[in-house]
PDB file of N, CA and C in Angstrom:
ATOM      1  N   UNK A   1      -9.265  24.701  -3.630  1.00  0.00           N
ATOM      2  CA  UNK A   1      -9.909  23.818  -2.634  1.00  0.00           C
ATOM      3  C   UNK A   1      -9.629  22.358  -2.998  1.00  0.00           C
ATOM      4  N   UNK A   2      -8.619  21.633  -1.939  1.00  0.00           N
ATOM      5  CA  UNK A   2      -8.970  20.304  -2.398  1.00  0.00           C
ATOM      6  C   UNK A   2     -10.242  19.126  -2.719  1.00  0.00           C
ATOM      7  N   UNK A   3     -10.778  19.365  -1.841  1.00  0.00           N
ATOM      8  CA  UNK A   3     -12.206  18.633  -2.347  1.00  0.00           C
ATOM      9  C   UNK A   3     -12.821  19.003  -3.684  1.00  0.00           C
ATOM     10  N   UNK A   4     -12.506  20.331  -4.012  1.00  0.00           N
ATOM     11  CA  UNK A   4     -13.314  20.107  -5.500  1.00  0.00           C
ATOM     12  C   UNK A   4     -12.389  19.382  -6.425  1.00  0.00           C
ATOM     13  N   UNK A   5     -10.796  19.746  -6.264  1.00  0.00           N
ATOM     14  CA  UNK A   5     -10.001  18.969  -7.159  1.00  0.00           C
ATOM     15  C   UNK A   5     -10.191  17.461  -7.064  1.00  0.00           C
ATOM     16  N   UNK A   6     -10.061  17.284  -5.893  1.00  0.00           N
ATOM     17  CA  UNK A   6     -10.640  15.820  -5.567  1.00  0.00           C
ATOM     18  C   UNK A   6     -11.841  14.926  -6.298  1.00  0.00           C
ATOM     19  N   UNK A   7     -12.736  16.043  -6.446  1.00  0.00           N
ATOM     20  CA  UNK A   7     -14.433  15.799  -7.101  1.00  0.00           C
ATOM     21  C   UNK A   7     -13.840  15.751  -8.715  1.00  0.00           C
ATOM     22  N   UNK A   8     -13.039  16.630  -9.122  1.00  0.00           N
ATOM     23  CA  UNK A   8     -12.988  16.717 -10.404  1.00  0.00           C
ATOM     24  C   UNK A   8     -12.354  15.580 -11.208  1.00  0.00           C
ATOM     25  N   UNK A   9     -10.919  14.732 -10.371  1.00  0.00           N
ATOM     26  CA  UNK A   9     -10.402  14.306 -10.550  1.00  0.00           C
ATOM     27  C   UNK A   9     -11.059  12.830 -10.603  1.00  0.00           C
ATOM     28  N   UNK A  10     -11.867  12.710 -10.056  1.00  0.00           N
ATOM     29  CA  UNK A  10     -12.586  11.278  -9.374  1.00  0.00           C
ATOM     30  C   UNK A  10     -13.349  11.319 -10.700  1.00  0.00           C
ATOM     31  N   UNK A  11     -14.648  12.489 -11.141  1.00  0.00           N
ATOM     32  CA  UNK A  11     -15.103  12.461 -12.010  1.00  0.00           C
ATOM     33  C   UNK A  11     -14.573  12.245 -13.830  1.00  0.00           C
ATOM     34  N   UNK A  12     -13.279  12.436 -13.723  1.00  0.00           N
ATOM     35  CA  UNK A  12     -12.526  12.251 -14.868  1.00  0.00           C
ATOM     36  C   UNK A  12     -12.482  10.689 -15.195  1.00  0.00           C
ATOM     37  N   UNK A  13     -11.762  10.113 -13.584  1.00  0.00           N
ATOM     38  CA  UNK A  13     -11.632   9.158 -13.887  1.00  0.00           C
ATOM     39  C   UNK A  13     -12.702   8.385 -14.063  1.00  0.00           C
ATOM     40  N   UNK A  14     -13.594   8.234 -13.483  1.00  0.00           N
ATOM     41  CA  UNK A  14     -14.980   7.476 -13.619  1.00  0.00           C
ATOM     42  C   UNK A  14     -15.111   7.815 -15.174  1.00  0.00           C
ATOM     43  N   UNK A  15     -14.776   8.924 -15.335  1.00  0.00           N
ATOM     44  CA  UNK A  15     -15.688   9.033 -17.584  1.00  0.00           C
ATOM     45  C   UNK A  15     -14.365   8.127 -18.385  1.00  0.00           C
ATOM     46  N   UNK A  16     -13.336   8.234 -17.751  1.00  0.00           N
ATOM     47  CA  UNK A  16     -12.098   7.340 -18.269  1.00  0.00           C
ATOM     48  C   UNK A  16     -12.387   6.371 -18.173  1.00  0.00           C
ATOM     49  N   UNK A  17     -12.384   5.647 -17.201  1.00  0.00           N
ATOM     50  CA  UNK A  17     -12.842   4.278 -16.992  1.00  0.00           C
ATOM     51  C   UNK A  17     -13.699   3.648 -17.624  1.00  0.00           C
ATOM     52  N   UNK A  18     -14.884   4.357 -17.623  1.00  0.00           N
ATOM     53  CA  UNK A  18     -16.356   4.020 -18.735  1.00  0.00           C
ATOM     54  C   UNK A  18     -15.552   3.731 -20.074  1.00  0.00           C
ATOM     55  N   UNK A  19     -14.877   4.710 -20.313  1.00  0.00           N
ATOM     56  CA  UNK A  19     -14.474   4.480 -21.982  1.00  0.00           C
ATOM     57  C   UNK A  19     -13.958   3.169 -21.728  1.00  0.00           C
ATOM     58  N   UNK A  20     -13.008   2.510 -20.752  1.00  0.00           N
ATOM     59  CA  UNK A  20     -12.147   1.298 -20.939  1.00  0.00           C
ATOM     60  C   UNK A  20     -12.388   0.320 -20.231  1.00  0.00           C
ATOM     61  N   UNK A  21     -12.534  -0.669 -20.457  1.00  0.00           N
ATOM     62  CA  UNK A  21     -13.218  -1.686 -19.257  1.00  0.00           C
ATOM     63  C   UNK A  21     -11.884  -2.362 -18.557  1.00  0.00           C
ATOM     64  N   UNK A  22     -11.293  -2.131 -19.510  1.00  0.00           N
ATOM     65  CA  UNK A  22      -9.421  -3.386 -19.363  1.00  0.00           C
ATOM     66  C   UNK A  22      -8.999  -2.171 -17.947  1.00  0.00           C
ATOM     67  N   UNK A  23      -9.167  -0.960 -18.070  1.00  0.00           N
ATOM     68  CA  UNK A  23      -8.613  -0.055 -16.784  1.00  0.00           C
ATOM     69  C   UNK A  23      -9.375  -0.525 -15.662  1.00  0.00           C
ATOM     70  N   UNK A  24     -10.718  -0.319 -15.698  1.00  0.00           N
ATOM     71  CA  UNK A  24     -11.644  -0.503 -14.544  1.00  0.00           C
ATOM     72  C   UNK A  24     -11.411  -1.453 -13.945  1.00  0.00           C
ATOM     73  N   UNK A  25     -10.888  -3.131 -14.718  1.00  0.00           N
ATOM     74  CA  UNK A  25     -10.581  -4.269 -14.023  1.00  0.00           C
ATOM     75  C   UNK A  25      -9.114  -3.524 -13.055  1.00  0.00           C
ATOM     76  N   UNK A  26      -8.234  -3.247 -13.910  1.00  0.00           N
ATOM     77  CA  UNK A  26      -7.143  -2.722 -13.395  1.00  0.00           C
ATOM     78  C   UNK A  26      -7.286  -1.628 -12.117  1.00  0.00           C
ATOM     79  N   UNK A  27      -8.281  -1.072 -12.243  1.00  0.00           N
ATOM     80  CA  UNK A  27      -8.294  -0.073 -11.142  1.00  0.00           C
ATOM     81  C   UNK A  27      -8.817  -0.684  -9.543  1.00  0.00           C
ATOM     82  N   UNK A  28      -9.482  -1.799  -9.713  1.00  0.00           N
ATOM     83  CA  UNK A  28     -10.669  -2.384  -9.058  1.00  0.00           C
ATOM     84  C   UNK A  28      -9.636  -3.344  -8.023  1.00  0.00           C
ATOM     85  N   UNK A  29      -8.726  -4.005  -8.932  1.00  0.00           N
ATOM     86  CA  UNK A  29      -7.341  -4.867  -8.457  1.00  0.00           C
ATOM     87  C   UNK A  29      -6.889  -4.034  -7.506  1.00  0.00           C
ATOM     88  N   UNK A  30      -5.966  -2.719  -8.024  1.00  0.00           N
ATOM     89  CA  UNK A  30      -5.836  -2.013  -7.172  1.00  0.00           C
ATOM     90  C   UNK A  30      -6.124  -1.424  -6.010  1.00  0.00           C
ATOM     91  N   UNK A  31      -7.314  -1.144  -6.317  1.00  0.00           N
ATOM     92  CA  UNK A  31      -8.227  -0.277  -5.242  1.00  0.00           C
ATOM     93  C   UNK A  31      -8.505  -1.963  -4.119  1.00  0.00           C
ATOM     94  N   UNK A  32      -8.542  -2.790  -4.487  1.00  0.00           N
ATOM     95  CA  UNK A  32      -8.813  -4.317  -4.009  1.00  0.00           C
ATOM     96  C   UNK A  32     -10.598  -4.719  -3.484  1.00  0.00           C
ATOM     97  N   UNK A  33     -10.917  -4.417  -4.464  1.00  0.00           N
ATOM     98  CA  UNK A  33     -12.433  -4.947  -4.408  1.00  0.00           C
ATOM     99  C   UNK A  33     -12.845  -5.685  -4.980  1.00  0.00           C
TER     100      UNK A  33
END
């Protein structure tokens, strides 16, 4: 099912991110918020 991969994948990254703050800026750029 994509939506759970979707859920899982989102949730990874969110616990990734927590660990790194230098990504989150980086992700945030990206994402453009």
């Amino acid at each position: 099912d994509l939506k759970e991969n979707l859920k899982n994948i989102i949730k990874f990254f969110v616990l990734f991110l927590g660990l790194s703050p230098g990504l989150r800026d980086l992700l945030r750029i990206m994402i453009g918020v």
